[in-house]
N, C-alpha and C. Protein backbone atom coordinates (compact mmCIF):
# COMPACT_ATOMS: atom_id res chain seq x y z
N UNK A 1 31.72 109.02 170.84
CA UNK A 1 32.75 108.67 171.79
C UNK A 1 33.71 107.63 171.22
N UNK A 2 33.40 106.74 170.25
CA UNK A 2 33.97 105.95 169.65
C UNK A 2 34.95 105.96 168.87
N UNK A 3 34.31 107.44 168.00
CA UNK A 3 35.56 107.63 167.37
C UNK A 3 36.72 108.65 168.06
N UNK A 4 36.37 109.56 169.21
CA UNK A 4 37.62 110.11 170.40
C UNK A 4 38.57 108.51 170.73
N UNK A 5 38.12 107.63 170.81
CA UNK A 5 39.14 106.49 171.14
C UNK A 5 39.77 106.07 170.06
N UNK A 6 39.45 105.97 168.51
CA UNK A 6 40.49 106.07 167.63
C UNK A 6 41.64 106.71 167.49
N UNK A 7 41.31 107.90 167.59
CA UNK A 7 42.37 108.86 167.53
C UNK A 7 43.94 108.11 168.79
N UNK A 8 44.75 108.27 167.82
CA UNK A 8 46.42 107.78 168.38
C UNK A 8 46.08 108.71 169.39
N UNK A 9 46.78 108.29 170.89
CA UNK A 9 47.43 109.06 171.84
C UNK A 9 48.25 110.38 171.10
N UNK A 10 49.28 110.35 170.50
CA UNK A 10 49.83 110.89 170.09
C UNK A 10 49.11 112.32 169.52
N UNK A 11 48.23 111.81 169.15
CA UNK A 11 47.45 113.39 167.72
C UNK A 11 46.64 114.22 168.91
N UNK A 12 46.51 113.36 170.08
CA UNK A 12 45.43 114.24 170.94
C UNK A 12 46.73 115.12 171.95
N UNK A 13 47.87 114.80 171.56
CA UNK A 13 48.75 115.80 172.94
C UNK A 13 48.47 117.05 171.83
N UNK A 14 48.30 118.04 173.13
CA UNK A 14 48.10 119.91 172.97
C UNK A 14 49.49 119.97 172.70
N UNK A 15 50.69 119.46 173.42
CA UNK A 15 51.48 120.01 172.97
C UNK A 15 52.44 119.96 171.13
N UNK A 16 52.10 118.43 170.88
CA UNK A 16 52.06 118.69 169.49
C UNK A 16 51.32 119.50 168.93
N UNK A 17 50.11 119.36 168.78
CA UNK A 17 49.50 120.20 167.76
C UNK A 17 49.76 121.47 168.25
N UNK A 18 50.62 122.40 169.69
CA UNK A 18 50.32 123.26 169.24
C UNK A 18 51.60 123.77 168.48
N UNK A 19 52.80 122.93 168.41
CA UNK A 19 54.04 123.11 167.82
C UNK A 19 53.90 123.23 166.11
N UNK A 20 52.81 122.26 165.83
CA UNK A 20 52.52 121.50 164.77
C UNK A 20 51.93 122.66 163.91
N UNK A 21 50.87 123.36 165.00
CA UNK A 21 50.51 124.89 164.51
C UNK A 21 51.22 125.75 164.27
N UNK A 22 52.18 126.02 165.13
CA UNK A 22 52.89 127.28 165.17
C UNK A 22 53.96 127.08 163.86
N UNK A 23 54.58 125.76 163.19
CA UNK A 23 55.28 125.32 162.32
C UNK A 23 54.63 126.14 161.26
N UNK A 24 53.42 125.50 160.88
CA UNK A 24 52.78 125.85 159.61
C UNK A 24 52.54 127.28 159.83
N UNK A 25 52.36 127.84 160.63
CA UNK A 25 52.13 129.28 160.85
C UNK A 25 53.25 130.18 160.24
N UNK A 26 54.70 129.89 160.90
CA UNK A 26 55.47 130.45 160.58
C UNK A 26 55.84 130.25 159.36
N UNK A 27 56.22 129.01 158.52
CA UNK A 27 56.69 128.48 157.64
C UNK A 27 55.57 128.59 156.42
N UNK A 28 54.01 129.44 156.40
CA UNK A 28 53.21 129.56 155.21
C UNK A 28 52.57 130.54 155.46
N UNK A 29 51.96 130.93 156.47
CA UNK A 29 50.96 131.99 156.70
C UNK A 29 51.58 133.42 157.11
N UNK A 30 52.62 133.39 157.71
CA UNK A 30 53.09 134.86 158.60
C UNK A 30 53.49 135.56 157.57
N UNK A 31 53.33 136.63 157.93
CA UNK A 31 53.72 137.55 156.94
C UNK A 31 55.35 137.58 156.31
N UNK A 32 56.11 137.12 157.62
CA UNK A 32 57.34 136.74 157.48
C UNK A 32 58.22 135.34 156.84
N UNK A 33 57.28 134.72 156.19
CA UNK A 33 57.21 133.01 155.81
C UNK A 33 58.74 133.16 155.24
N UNK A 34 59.25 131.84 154.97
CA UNK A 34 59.96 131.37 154.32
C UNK A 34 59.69 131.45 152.99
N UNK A 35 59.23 131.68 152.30
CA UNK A 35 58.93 131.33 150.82
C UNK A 35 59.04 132.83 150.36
N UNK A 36 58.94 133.85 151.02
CA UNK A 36 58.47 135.30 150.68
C UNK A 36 60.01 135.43 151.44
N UNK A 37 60.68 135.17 152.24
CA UNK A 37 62.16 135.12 152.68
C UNK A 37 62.95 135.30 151.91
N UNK A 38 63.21 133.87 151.19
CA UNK A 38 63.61 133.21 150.28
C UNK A 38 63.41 134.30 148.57
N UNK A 39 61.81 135.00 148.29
CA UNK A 39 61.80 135.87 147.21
C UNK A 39 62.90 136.88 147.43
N UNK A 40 62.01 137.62 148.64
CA UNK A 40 63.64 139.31 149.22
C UNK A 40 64.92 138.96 149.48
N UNK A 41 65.41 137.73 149.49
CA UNK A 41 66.79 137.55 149.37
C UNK A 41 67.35 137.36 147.81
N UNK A 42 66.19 137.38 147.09
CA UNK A 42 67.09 137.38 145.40
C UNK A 42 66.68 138.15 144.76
N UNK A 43 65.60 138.78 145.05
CA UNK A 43 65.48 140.31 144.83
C UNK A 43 66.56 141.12 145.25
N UNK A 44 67.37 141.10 146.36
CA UNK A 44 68.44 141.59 146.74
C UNK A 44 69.09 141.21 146.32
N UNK A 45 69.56 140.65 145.88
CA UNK A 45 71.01 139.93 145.49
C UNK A 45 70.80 140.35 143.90
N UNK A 46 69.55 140.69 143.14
CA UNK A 46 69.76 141.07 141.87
C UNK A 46 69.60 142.50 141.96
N UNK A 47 68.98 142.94 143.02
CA UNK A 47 69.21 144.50 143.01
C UNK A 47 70.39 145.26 143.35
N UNK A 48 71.45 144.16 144.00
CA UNK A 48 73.08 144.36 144.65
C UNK A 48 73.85 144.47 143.65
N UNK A 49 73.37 143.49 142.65
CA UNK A 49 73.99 143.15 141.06
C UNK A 49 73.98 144.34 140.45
N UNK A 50 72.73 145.04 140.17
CA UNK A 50 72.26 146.08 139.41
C UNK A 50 73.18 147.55 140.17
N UNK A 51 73.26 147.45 141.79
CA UNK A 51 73.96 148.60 142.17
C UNK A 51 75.61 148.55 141.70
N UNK A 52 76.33 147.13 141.57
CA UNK A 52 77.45 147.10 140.95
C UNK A 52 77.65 147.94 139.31
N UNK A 53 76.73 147.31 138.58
CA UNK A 53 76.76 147.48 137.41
C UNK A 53 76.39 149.16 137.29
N UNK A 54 75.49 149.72 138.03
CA UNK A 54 75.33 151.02 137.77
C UNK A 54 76.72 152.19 138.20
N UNK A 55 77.37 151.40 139.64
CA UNK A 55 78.17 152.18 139.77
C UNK A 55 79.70 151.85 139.03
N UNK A 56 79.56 150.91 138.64
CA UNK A 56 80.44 151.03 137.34
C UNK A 56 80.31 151.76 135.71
N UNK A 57 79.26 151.85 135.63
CA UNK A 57 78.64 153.20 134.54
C UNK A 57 79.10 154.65 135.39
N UNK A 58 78.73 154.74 136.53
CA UNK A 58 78.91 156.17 137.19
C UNK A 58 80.49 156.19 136.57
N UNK A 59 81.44 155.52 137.21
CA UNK A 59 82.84 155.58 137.42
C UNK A 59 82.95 156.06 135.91
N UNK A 60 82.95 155.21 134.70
CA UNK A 60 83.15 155.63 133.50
C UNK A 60 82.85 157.26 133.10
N UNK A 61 81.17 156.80 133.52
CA UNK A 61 80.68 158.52 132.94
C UNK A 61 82.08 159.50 133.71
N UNK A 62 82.44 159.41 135.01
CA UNK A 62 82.93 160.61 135.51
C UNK A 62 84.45 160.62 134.76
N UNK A 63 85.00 159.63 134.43
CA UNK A 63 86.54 159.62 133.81
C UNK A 63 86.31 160.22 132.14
N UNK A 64 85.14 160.10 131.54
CA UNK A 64 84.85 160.28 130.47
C UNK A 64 84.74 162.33 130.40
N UNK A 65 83.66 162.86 131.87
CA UNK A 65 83.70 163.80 132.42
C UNK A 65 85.10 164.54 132.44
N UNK A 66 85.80 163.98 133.41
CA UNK A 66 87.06 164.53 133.68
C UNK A 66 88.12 164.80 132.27
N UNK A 67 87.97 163.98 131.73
CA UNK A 67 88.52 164.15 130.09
C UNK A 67 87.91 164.82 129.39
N UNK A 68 86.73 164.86 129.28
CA UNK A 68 85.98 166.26 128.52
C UNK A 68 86.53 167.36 128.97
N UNK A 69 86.63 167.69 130.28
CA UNK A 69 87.09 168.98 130.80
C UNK A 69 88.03 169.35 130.75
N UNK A 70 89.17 168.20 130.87
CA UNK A 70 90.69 168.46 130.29
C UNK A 70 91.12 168.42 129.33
N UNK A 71 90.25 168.09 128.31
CA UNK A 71 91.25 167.53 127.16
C UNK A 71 90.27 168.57 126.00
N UNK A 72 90.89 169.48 125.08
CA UNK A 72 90.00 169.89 123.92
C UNK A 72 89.81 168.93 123.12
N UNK A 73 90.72 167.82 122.34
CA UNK A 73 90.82 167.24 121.74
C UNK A 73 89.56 166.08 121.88
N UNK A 74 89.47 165.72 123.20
CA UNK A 74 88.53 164.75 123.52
C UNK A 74 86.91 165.52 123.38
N UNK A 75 86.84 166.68 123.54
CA UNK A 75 85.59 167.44 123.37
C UNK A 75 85.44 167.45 121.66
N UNK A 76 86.15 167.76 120.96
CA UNK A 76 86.22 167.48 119.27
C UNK A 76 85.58 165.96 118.90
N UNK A 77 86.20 165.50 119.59
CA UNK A 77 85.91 163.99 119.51
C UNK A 77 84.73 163.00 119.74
N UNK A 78 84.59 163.66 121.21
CA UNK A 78 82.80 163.37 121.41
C UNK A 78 81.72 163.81 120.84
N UNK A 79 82.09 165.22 120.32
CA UNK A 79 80.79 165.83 119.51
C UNK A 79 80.92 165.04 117.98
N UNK A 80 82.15 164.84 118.02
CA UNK A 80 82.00 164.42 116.19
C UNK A 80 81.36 163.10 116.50
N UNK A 81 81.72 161.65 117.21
CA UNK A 81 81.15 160.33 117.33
C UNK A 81 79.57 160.34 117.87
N UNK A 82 79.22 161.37 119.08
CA UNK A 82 77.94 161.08 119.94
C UNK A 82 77.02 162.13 118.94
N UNK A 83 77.12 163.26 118.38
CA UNK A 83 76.64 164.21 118.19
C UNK A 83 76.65 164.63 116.45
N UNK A 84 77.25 164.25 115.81
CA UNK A 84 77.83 163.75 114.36
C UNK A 84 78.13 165.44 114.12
N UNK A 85 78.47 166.69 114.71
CA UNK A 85 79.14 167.28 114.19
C UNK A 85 80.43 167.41 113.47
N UNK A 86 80.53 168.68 112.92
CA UNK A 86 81.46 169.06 111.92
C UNK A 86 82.14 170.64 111.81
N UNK A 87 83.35 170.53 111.30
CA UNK A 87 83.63 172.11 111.10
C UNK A 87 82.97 172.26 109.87
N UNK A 88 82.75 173.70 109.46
CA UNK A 88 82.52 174.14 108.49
C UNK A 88 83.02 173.78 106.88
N UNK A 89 84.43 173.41 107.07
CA UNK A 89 84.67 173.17 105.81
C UNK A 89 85.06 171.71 105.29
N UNK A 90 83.99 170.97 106.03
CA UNK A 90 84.15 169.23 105.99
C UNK A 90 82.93 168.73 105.38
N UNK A 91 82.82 167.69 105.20
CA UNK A 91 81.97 167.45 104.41
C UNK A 91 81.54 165.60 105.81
N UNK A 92 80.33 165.21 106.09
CA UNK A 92 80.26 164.40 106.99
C UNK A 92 79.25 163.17 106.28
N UNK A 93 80.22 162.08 105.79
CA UNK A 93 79.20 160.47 105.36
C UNK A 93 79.20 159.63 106.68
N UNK A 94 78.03 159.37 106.50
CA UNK A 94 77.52 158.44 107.65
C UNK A 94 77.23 156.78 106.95
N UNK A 95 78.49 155.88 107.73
CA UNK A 95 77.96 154.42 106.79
C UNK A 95 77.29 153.58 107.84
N UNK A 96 76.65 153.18 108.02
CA UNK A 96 76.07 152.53 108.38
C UNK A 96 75.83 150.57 107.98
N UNK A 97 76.47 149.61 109.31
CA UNK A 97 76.63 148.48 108.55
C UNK A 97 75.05 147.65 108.14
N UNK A 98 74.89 147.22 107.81
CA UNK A 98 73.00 146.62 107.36
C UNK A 98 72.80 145.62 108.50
N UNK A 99 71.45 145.96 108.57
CA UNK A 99 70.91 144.66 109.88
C UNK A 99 71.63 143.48 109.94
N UNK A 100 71.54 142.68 110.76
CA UNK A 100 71.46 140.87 110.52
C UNK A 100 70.44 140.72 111.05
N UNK A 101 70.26 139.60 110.23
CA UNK A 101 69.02 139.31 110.07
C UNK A 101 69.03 137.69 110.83
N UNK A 102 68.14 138.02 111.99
CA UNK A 102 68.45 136.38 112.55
C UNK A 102 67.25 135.14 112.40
C-alpha cells in the first residue's frame, strides 16, 4: 500500500495512460506506424523517379521507332552501329578504345 501512495497523482490518471498508450501504439506498433510511413513515402518517391526516367527511354525508343520506319537511311545506319553489319563489298574494322584503368 505504501508504495500505491508514491506513485504521482498524475501517473495514476486512466486518462493519461490511456492517451500515453494509444501514442506509442500508433507511433511504433500499428501496422500503420510512422517509421514504416515515412519508408513507403521514399520508396515512392524513388519509384516516381524511376517511372520518369523509364518513360523518358519509352519516348526515345518510339522517335528512334518512327525513324526506323521512315527513314531507309536510318535503318542502314542502325544495323551498321547496333548490329555491326555490312554490304557485301566492304570490308568492317572494329577499334575499340582500351580500358581505364581506375
Amino acid at each position: 500500500m505504501k508504495y500505491i501512495n508514491r506513485i504521482p497523482s498524475w501517473l495514476k490518471n486512466k486518462y493519461l495512460i490511456t492517451i500515453a498508450f494509444f501514442a506509442v501504439w500508433m507511433l511504433f506498433i500499428d501496422q500503420k506506424d510512422v517509421l514504416s510511413d515515412f519508408e513507403r513515402r521514399s520508396k515512392l518517391e524513388e519509384l516516381e523517379k524511376s517511372q520518369q526516367h523509364l518513360k523518358q527511354l519509352i519516348s526515345a525508343s518510339r522517335q528512334e521507332l518512327d525513324l526506323l520506319k521512315n527513314n531507309a537511311e536510318s535503318i542502314e545506319k542502325y544495323a551498321r552501329e547496333k548490329y555491326m553489319m555490312k554490304k557485301d563489298n566492304e570490308d568492317l574494322f572494329i577499334v575499340k578504345s582500351p580500358p581505364e584503368n581506375k
